[in-house]
Protein backbone atom coordinates (compact mmCIF):
# COMPACT_ATOMS: atom_id res chain seq x y z
CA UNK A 1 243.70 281.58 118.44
CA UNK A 2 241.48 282.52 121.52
CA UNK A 3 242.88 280.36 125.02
CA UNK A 4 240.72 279.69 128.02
CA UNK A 5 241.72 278.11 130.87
CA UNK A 6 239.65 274.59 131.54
CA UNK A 7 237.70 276.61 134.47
CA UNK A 8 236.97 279.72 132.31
CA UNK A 9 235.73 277.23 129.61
CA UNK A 10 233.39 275.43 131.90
CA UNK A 11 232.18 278.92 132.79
CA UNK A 12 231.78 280.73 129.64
CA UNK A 13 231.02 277.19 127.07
CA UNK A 14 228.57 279.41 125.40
CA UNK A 15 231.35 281.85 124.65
CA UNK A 16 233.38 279.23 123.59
CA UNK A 17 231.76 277.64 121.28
CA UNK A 18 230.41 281.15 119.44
CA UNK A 19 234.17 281.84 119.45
CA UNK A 20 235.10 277.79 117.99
CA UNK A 21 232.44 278.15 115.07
CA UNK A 22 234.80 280.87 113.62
CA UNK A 23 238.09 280.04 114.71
CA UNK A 24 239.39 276.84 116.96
CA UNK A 25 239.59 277.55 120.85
CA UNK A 26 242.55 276.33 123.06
CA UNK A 27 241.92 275.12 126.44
CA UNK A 28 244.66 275.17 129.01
CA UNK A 29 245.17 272.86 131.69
CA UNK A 30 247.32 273.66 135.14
CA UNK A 31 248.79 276.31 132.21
CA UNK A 32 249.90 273.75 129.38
CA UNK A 33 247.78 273.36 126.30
CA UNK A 34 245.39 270.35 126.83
CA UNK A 35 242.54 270.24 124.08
CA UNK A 36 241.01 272.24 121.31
CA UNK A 37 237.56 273.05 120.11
CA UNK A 38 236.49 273.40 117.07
CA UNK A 39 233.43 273.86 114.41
CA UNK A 40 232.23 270.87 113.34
CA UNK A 41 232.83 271.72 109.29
CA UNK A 42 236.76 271.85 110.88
CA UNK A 43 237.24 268.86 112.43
CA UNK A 44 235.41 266.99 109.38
CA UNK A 45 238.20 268.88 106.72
CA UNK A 46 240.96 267.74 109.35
CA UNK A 47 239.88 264.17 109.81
CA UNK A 48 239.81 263.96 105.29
CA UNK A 49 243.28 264.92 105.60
CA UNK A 50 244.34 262.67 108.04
CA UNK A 51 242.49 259.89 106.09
CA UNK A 52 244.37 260.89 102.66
CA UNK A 53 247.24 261.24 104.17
CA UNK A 54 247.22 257.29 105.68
CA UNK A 55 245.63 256.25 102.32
CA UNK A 56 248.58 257.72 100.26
CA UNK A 57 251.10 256.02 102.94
CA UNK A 58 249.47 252.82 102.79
CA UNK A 59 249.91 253.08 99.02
CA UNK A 60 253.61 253.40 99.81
CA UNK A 61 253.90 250.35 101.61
CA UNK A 62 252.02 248.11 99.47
CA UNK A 63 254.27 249.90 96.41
CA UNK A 64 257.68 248.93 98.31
CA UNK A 65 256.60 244.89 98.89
CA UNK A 66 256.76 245.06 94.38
CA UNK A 67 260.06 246.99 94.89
CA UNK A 68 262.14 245.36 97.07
CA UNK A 69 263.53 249.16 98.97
CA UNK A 70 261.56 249.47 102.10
CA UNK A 71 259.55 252.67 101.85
CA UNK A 72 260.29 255.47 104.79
CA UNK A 73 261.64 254.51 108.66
CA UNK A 74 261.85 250.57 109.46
CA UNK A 75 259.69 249.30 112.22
CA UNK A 76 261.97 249.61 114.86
CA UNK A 77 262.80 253.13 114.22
CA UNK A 78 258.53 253.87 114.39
CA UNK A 79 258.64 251.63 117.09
CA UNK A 80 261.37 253.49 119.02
CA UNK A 81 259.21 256.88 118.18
CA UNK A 82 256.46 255.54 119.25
CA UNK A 83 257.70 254.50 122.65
CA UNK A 84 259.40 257.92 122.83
CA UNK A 85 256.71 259.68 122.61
CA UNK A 86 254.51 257.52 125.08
CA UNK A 87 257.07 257.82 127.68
CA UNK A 88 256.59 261.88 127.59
CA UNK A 89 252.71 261.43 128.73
């Protein structure tokens, strides 16, 4: 994957999006990884997975109220994940 710093990308967006229509583009900022660009086509195949993905979980919830056997972590485990990760930002 091609990296530009957020100042080289400002300079050179023409270069990076040739660059993001074949492969996605990382752009750093103060050195740590900050955003990526990508083709359009991409980000449409990434957001299908992300919405079978919640659509199959979903299915797992609503399957565990018939069941009785919770399905995956309990809500204060996501909850304690959740605030976990927040606290990192």
């Amino acid at each position: 994957m091609n990296t530009f710093t957020s100042n080289d990308a400002k300079q050179k967006f023409g270069e990076v999006i040739e660059l993001a229509l074949q492969e996605p583009v990382s752009i750093t900022r103060h050195g740590r990884p900050s955003v990526v660009v990508t083709s359009d086509a991409d980000y449409r195949d990434l957001l299908a997975c992300k919405y079978e993905r919640l659509k199959d979980e979903v299915a797992k919830g609503f399957d565990s109220f018939g069941s009785g056997v919770p399905a995956g972590p309990s809500v204060d485990e996501v909850a304690a994940k959740v605030l976990k990760r927040n606290s990192k930002r």
